[in-house]
Structure formats: structure tokens, C-alpha cells
C-alpha atoms as a PDB file:
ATOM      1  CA  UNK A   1       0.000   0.000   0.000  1.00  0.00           C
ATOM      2  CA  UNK A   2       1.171   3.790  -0.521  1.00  0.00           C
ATOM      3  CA  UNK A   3       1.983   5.702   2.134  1.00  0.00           C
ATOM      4  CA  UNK A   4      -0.394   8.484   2.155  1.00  0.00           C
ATOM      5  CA  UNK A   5       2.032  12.380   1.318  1.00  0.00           C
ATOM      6  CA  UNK A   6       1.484  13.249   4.964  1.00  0.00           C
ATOM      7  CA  UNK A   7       3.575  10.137   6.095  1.00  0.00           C
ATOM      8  CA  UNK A   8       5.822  10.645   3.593  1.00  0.00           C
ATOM      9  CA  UNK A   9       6.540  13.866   4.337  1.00  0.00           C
ATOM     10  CA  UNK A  10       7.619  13.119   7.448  1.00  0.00           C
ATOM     11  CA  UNK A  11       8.489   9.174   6.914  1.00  0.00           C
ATOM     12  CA  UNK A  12      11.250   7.588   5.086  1.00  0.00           C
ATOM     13  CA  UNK A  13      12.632  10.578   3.230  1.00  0.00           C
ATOM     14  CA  UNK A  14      15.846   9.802   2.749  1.00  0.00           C
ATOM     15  CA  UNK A  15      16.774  12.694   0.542  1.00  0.00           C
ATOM     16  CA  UNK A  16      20.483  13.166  -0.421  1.00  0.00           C
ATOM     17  CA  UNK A  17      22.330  10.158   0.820  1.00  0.00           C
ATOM     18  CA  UNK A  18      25.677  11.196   2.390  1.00  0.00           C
ATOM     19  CA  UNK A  19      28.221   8.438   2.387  1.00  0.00           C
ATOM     20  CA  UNK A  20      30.442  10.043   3.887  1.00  0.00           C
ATOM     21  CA  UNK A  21      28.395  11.512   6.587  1.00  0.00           C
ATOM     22  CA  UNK A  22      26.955   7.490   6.690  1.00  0.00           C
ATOM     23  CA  UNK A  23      30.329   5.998   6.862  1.00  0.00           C
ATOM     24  CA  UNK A  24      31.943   8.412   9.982  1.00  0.00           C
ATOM     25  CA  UNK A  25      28.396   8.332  11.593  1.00  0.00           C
ATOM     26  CA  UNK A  26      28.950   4.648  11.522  1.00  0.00           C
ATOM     27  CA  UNK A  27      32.325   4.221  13.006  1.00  0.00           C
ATOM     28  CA  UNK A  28      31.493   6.222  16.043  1.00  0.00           C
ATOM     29  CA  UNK A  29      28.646   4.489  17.078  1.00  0.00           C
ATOM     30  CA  UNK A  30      30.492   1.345  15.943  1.00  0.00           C
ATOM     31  CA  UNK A  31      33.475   2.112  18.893  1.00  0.00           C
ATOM     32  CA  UNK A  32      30.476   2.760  21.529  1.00  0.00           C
ATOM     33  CA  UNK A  33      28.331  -0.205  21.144  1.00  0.00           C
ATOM     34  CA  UNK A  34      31.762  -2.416  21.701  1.00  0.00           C
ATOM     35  CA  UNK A  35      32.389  -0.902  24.723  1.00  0.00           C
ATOM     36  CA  UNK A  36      28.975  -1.039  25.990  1.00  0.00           C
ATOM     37  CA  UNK A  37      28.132  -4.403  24.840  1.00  0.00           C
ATOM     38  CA  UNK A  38      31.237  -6.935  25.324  1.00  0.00           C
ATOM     39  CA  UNK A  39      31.273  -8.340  28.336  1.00  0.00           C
ATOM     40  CA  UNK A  40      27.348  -9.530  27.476  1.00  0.00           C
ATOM     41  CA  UNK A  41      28.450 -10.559  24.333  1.00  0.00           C
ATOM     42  CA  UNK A  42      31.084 -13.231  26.078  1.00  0.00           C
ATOM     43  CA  UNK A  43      28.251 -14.796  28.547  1.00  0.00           C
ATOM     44  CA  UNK A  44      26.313 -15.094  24.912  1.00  0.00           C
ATOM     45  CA  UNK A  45      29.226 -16.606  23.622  1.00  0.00           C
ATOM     46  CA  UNK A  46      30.164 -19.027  26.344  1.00  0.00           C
ATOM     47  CA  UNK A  47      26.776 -20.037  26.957  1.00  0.00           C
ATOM     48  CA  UNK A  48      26.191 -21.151  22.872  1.00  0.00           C
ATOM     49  CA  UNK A  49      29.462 -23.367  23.162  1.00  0.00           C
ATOM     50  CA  UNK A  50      29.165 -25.309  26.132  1.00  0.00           C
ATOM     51  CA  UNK A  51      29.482 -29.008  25.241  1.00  0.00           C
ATOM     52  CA  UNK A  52      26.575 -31.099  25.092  1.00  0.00           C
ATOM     53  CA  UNK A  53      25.287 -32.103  28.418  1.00  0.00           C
ATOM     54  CA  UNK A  54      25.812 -35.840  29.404  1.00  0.00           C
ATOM     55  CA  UNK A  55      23.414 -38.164  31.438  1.00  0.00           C
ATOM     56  CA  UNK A  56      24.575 -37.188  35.236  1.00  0.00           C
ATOM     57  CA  UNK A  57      26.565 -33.854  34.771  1.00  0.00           C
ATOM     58  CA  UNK A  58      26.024 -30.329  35.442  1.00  0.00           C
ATOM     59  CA  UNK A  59      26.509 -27.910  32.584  1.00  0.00           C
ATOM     60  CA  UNK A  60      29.582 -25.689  32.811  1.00  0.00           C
ATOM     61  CA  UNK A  61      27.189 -22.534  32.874  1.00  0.00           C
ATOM     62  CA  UNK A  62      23.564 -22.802  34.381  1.00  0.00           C
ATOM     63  CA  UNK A  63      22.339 -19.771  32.883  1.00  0.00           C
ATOM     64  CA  UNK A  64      23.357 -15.668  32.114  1.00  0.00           C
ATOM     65  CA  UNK A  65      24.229 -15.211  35.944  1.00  0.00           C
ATOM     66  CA  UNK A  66      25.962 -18.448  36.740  1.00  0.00           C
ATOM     67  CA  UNK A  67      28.066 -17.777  33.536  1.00  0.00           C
ATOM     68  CA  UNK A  68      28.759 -14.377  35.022  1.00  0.00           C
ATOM     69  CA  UNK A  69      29.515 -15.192  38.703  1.00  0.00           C
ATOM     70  CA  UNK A  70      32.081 -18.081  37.045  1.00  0.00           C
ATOM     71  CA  UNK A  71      33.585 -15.860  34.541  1.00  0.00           C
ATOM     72  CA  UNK A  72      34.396 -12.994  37.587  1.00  0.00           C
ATOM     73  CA  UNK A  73      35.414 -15.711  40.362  1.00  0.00           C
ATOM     74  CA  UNK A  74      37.893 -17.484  37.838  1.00  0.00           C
ATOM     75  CA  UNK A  75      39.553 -14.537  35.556  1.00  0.00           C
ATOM     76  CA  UNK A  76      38.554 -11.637  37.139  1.00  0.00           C
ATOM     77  CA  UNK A  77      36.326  -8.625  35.899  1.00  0.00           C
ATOM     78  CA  UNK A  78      38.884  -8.483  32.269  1.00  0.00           C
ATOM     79  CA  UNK A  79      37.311 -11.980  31.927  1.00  0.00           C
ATOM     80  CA  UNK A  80      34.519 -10.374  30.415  1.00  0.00           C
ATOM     81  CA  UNK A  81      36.393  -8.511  28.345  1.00  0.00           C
ATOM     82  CA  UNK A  82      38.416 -11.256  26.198  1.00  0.00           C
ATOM     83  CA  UNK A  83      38.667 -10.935  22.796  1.00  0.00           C
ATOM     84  CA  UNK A  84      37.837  -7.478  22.336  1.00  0.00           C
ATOM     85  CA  UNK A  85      40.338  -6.829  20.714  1.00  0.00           C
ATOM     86  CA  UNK A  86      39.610  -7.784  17.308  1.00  0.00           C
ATOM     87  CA  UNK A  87      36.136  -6.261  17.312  1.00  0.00           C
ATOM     88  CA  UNK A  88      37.593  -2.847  18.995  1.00  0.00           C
ATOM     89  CA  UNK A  89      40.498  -2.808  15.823  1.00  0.00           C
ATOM     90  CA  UNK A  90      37.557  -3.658  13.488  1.00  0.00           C
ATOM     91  CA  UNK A  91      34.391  -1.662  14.523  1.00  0.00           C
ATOM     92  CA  UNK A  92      35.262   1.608  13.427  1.00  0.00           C
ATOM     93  CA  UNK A  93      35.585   0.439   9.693  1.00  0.00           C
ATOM     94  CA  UNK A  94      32.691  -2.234   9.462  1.00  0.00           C
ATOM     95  CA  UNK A  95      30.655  -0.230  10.877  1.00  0.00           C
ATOM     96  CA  UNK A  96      31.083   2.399   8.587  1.00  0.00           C
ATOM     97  CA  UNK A  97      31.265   0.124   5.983  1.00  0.00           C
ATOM     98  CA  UNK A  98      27.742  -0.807   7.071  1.00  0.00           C
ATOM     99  CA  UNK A  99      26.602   2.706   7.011  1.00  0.00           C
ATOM    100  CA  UNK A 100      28.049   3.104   3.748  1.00  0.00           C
ATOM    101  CA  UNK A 101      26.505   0.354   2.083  1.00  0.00           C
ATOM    102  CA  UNK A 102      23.001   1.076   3.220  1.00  0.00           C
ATOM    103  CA  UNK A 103      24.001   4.413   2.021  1.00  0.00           C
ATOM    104  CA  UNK A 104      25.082   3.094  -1.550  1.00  0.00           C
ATOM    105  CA  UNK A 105      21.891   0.672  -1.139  1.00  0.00           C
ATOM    106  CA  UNK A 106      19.661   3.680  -1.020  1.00  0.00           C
ATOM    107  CA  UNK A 107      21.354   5.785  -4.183  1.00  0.00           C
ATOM    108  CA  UNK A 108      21.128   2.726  -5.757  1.00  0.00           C
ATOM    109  CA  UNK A 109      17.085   2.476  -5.768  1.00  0.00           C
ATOM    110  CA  UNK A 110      16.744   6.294  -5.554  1.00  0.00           C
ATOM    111  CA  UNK A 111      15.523   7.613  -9.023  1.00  0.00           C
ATOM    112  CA  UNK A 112      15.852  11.154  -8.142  1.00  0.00           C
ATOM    113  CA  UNK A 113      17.748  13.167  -4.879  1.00  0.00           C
ATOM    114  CA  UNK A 114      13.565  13.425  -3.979  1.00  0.00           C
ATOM    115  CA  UNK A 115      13.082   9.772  -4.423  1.00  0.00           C
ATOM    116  CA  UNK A 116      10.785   8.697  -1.027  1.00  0.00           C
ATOM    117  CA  UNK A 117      11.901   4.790  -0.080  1.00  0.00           C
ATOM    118  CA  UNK A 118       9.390   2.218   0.963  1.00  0.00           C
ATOM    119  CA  UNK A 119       9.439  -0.380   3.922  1.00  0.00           C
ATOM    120  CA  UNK A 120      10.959  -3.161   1.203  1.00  0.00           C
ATOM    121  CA  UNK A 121      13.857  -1.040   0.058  1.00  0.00           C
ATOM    122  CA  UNK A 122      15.016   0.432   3.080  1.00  0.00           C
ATOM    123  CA  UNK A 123      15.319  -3.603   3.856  1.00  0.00           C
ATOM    124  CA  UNK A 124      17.101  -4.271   0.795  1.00  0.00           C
ATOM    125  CA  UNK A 125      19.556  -1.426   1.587  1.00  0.00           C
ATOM    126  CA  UNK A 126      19.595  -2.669   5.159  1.00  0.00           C
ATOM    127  CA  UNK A 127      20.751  -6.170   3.353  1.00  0.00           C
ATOM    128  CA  UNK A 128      23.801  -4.790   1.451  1.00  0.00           C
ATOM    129  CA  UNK A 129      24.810  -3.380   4.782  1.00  0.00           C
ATOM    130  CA  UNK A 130      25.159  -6.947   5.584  1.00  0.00           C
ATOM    131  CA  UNK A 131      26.609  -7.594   2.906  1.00  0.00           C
ATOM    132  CA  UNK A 132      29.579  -5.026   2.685  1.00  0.00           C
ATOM    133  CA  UNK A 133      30.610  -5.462   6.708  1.00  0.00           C
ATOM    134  CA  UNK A 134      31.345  -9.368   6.543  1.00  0.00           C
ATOM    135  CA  UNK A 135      34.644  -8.766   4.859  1.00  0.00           C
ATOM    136  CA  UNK A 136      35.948  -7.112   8.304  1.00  0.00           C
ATOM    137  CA  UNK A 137      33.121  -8.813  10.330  1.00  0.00           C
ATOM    138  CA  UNK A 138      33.908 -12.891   9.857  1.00  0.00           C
ATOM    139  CA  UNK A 139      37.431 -12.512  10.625  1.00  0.00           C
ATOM    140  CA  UNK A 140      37.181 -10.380  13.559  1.00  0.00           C
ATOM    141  CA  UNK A 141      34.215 -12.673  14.770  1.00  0.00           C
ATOM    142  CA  UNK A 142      36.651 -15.719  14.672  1.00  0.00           C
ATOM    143  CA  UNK A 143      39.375 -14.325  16.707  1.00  0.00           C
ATOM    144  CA  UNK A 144      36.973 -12.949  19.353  1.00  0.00           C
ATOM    145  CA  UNK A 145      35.189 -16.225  19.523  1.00  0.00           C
ATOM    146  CA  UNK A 146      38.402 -18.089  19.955  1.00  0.00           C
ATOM    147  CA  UNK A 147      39.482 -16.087  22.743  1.00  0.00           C
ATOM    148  CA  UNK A 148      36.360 -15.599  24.546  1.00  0.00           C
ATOM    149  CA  UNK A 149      35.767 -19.604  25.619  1.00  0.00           C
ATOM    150  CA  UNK A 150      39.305 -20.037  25.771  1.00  0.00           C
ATOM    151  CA  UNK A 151      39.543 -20.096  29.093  1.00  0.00           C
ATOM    152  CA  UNK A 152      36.649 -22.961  29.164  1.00  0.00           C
ATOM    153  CA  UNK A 153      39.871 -25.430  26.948  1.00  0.00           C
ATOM    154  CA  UNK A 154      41.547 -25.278  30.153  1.00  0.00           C
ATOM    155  CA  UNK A 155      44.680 -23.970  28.235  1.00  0.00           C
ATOM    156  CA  UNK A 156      46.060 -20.952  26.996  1.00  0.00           C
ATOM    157  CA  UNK A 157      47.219 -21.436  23.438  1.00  0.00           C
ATOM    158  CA  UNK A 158      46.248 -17.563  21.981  1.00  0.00           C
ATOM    159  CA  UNK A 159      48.486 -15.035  23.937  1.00  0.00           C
ATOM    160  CA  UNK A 160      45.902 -12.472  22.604  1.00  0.00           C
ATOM    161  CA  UNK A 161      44.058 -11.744  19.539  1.00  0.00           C
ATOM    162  CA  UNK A 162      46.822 -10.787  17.371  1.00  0.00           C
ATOM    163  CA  UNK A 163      48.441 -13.967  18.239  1.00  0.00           C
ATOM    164  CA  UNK A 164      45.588 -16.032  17.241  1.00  0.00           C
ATOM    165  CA  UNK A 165      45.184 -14.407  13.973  1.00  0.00           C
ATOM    166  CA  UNK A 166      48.792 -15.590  13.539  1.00  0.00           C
ATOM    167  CA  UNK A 167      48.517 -19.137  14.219  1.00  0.00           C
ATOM    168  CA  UNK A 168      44.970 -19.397  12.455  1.00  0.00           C
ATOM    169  CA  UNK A 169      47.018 -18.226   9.078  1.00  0.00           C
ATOM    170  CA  UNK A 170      49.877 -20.304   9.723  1.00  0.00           C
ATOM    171  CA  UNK A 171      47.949 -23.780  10.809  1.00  0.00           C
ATOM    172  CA  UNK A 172      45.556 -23.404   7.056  1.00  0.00           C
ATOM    173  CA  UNK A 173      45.989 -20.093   5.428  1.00  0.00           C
ATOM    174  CA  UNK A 174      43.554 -17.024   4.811  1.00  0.00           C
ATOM    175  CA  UNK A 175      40.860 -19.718   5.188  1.00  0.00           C
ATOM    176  CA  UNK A 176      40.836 -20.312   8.704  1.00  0.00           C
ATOM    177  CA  UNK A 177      41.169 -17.119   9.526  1.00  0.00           C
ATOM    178  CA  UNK A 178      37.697 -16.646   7.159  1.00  0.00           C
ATOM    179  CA  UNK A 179      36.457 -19.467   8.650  1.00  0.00           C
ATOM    180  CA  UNK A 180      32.618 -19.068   9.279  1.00  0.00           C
ATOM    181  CA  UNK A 181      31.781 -16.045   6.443  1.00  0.00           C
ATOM    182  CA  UNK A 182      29.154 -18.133   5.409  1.00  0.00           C
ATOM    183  CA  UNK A 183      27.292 -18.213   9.058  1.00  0.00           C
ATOM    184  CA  UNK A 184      28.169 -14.550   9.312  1.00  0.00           C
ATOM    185  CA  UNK A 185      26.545 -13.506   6.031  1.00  0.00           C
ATOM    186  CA  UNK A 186      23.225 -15.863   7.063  1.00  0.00           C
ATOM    187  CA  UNK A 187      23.291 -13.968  10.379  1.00  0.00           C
ATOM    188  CA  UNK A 188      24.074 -10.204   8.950  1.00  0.00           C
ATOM    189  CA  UNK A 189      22.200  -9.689   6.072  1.00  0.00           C
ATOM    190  CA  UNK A 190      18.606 -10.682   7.082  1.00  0.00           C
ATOM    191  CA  UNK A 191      19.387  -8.975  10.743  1.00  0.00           C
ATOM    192  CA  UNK A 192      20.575  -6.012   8.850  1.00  0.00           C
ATOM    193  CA  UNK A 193      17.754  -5.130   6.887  1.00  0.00           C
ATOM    194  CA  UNK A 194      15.413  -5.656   9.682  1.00  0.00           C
ATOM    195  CA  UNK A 195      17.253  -3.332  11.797  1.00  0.00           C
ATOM    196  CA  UNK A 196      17.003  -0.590   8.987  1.00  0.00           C
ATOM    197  CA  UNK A 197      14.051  -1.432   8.396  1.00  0.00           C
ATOM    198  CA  UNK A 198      12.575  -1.194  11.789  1.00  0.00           C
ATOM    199  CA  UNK A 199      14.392   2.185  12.927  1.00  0.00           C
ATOM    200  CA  UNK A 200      13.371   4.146   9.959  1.00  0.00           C
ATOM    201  CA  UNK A 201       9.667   2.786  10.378  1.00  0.00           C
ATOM    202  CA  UNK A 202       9.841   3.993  14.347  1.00  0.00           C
ATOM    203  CA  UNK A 203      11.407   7.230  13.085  1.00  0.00           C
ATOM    204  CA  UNK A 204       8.397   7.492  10.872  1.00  0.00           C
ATOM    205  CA  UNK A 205       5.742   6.594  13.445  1.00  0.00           C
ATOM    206  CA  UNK A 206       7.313   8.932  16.486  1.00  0.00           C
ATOM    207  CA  UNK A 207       7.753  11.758  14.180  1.00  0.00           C
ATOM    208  CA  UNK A 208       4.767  13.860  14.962  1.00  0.00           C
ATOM    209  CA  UNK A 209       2.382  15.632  12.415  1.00  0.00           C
ATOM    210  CA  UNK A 210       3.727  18.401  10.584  1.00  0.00           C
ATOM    211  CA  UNK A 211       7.187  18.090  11.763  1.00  0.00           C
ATOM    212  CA  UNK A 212      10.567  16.042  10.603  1.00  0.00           C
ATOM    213  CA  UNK A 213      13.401  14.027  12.088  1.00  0.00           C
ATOM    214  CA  UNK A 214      15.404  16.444  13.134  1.00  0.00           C
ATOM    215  CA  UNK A 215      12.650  17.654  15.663  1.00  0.00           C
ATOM    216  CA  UNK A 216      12.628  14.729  17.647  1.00  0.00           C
ATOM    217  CA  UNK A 217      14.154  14.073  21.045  1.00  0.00           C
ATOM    218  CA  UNK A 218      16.607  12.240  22.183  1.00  0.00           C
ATOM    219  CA  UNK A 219      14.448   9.874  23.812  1.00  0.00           C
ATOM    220  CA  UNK A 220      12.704   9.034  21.141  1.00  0.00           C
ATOM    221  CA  UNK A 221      15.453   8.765  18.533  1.00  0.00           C
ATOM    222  CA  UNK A 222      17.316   6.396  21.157  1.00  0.00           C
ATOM    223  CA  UNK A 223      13.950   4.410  21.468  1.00  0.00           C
ATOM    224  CA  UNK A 224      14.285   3.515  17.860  1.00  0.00           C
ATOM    225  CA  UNK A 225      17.807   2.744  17.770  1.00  0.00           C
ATOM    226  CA  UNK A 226      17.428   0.416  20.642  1.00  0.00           C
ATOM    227  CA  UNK A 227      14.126  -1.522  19.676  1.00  0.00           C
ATOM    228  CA  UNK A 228      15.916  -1.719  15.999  1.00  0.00           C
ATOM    229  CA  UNK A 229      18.514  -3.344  17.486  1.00  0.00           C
ATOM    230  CA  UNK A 230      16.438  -5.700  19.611  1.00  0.00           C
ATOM    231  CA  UNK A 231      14.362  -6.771  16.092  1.00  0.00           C
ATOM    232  CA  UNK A 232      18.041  -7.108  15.249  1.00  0.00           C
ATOM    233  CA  UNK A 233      18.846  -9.694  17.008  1.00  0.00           C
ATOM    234  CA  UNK A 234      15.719 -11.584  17.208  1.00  0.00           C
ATOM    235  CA  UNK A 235      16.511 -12.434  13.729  1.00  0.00           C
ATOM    236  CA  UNK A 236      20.407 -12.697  14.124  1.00  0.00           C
ATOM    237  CA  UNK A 237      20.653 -15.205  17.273  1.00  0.00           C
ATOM    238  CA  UNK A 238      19.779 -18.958  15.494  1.00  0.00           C
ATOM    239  CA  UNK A 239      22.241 -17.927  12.996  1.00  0.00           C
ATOM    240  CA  UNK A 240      24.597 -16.387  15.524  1.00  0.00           C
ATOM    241  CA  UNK A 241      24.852 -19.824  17.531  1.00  0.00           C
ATOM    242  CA  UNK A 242      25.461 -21.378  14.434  1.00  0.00           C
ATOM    243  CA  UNK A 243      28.219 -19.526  13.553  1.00  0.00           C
ATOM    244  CA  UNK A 244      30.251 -19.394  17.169  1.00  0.00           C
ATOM    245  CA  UNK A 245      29.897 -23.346  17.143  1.00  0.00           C
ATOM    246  CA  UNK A 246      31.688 -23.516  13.583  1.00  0.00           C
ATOM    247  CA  UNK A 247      34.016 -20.711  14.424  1.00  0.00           C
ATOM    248  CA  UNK A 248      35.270 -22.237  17.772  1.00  0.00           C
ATOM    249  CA  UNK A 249      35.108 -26.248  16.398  1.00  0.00           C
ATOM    250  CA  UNK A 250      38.091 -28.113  15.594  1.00  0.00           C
ATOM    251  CA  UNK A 251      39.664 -27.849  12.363  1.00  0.00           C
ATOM    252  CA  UNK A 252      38.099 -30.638   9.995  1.00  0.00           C
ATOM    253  CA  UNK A 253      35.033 -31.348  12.608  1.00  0.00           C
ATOM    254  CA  UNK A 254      32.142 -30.026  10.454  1.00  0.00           C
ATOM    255  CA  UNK A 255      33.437 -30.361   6.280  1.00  0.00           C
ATOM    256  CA  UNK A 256      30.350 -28.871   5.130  1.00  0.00           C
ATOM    257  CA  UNK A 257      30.421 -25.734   7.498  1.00  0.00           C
ATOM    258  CA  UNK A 258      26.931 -24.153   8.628  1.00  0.00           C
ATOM    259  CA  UNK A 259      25.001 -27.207   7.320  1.00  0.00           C
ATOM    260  CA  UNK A 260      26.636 -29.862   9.437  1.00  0.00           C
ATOM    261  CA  UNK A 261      26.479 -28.196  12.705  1.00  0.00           C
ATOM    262  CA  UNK A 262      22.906 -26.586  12.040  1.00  0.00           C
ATOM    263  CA  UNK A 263      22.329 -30.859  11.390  1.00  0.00           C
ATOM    264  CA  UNK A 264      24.297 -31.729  14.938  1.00  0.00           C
ATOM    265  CA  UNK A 265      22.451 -28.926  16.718  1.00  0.00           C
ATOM    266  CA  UNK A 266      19.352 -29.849  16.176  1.00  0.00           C
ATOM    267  CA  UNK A 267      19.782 -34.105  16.004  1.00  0.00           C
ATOM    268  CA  UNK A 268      21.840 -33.633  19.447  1.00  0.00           C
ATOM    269  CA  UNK A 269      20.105 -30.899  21.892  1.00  0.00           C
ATOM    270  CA  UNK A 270      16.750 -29.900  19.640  1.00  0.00           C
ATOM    271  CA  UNK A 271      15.721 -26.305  18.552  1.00  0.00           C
ATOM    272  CA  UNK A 272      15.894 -24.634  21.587  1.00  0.00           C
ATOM    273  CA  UNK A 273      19.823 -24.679  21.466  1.00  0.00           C
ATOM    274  CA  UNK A 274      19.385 -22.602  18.402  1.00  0.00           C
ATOM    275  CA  UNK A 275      18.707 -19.858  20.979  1.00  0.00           C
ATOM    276  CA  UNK A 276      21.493 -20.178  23.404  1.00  0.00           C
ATOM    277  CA  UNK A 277      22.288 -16.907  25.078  1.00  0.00           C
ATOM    278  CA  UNK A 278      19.139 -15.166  24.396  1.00  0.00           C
ATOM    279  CA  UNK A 279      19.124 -13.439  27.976  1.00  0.00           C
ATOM    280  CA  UNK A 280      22.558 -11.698  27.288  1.00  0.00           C
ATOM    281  CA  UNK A 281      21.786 -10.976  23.849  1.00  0.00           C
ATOM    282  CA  UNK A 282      18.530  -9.146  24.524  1.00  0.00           C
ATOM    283  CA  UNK A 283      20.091  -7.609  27.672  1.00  0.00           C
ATOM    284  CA  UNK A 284      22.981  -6.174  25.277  1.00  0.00           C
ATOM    285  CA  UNK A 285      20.291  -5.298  22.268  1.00  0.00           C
ATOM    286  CA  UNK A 286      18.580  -2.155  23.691  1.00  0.00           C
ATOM    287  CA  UNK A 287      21.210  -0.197  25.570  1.00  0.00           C
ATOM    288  CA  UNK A 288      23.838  -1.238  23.029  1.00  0.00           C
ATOM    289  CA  UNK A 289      21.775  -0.396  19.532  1.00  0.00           C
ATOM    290  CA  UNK A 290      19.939   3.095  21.363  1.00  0.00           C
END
């Protein structure tokens, strides 16, 4: 249906794209959601590779706040913080990488500077955001995942993350350190053009009557960023638990990548391991996205 010229007006008018403007915007806000949202992204990450339980044991973590109260008692409060690293070096391009290409993604279906975008290609735009980061993304993911459940090994092979990208290149090549670009891209570029999607429709909804965007509070602008980022990841966390099993596995234990341990996932523990760390995810999503 068409939006009425009122709601466009004051909708998705995305006149003049500014890559630029897209791709600095981007790298800020890339630097703060790391920093916010870390040590909640390593509970997410421990929690989704904890071995299988067998008949008479415990699991290693019984939930978001055991997984906590471990990490803290064993390693201290920098327990929390392993593996940033990699994302920290990273953010600032791919995620103005990801600004850019939703910025490209836009010019790209825009007709004219005037050109008003619907719901379905703001989401296609949103998608070639996904697209562009997982060049920086699947890497960086990789090494972070390696380091945050390395303490769970019981060893210390990585002495940090530049280390581990060194020994992932030397043991097989550009390949392992790539290793899992396929379970990044399923994760990203749905996720992405939901979020898009979802923050410009708030945007368009809490804009009132008769005024634009840049009349809006804080609050409300922050209210979209954060719920966008919770649609975000209600889309992204199957595929996300997918992708820190293959990118944490053994070299050689799943051939055929995603498919095999989407296959083991759901033969071994059922569906609901698909969604492994949803606590710390969906504590991270609003506060980290607003």
C-alpha cells in the first residue's frame, strides 16, 4: 500500500544520501556499542558453546548469571572482556562500511535526490549493509570467539588476539582465519535489513504531524535505535549460535560448514539450542543499539 504524502513527508525521506556523513556516523557508534556491549556478548558466547550435556553432569554454565559469577570468580572482571580486541580494531571500519553500504543501497534504488523509499527497500539497503561489513566482520568474529571460551579449553594457546590471527594463518591459510563467512553472512544480512528497516519505520511513526526528524528528542530517537537493534537480534541469534559453534570447532570437525552443525544442533540438543544466550543478547540489544 502507498503511504499516504502526509507520512511521507515526514516518513522515510531519505533525501540526499551522504556516504560520507553514513560511513563516519557509523564508526562512532560502531566504537560505543563495543564498549557497551562486550562483556554480554562473552556470557552469549560461552553459553552457545558449552558441550553437550551428558546423562549425570552439570553444565559448565547454568544460565546468564551463573556464567557471570564463574567468569568474575575465575579470571577476574577483564574476563569479560576477552577478545575485544579484534572487534575494537575492526568496529570503526565495518561499521562504517555498514553505514556506507546502506548508504550506496539507497542511491542505488533512488531515481531522483527526492526519491521517497518504501518499507521493502530500506530492507534491501539494510541487506547490502550486511553484505559489505562481513569482509571485516567474519574474521574479527573468529578471533573474538576463539578467545572468549578459551579459558573454558583449560589452556592458553592464543596469547591475545593478534596472536591467534597468527597461528589461524599459519595452521591453514587465509581460510581459517575466514572461517565461518558463510554463518556470518546468514546472520548479517537478514538482521541487517530488519534493523534498517525497523528504525526508519519507528522514526516514521514517532515523528509527529507536521514536523521532521530532526525535531525529535533524544528519547525518542534512542527508542528507535534500541528496539531496531532488539528486532536485530531476534533475527540474528539462530544464525549467531550457528556460527560461534563452527568458528570455535576443531579444524576438519564439520566439512560442510553451517550445514553440518545446524544438522548436529538440532539431532543432538533440539531447537531450543538454536537460541542459546538469548538473555545476554537481549540484555545487550537495547542499551547497546539506542
Amino acid at each position: 500500500t502507498k503511504m499516504s504524502s502526509s507520512t511521507e513527508k515526514r516518513g522515510m525521506q531519505l533525501n540526499k544520501p551522504s556516504p560520507i556523513k553514513d560511513f563516519i556516523s557509523g564508526g562512532v557508534g560502531g566504537v560505543a556499542i563495543v564498549l557497551s556491549g562486550h562483556p554480554l556478548d562473552t556470557i552469549k558466547v560461552r553459553l552457545q558453546t558449552q558441550p553437550k550435556i551428558k546423562p549425570g553432569e552439570q553444565p559448565r554454565y547454568a544460565g546468564t548469571l551463573d556464567c557471570f559469577r564463574k567468569t568474575i570468580s575465575s579470571e577476574g572482571f577483564r574476563g569479560l572482556y576477552k577478545g575485544m580486541a579484534a572487534p575494537l580494531v575492526g568496529v570503526t571500519p565495518m561499521f562504517a562500511i555498514c553505514f556506507l553500504g546502506f548508504g550506496i543501497g539507497k542511491k542505488l534504488q533512488m531515481k531522483s535526490e527526492n526519491d521517497t523509499l518504501n518499507s521493502f527497500q530500506i530492507f534491501n539497503a539494510g541487506m547490502m549493509a550486511g553484505v559489505f561489513t562481513t569482509a571485516i566482520l567474519a574474521p574479527g568474529e573468529r578471533i573474538k570467539c576463539l578467545m572468549q571460551i578459551q579459558s573454558d579449553s583449560g589452556s592458553t594457546k592464543y596469547a591475545g588476539s593478534l596472536d591467534c590471527a597468527k597461528q589461524l594463518y599459519r595452521e591453514s591459510g587465509i581460510r581459517s582465519v575466514y572461517k565461518g563467512t558463510c554463518a556470518t553472512l546468514l546472520r548479517d544480512v537478514p538482521a541487517s535489513g530488519v534493523y534498517f528497516t525497523t528504525y526508519e519505520m519507528l522514526l516514521n511513526s514517532l515523528t509527529p504531524e507536521g514536523k521532521t526528524r530532526s525535531d525529535l528528542g533524544p528519547f525518542r530517537v534512542l527508542f528507535a535505535g534500541g528496539m531496531a537493534g532488539v528486532f536485530n537480534w531476534t533475527v540474528a541469534l539462530a544464525p549467531d549460535t550457528l556460527k560461534s559453534r563452527l568458528q570455535t570447532a576443531p579444524e576438519g570437525k564439520y566439512p560442510r560448514g553451517v550445514r553440518d552443525v545446524f544438522r548436529e544442533l538440532i539431532r543432538e540438543e533440539g531447537v531450543g539450542a538454536l537460541y542459546k544466550g538469548l538473555t545476554p543478547v537481549m540484555l545487550r540489544a537495547f542499551p547497546a543499539n539506542a
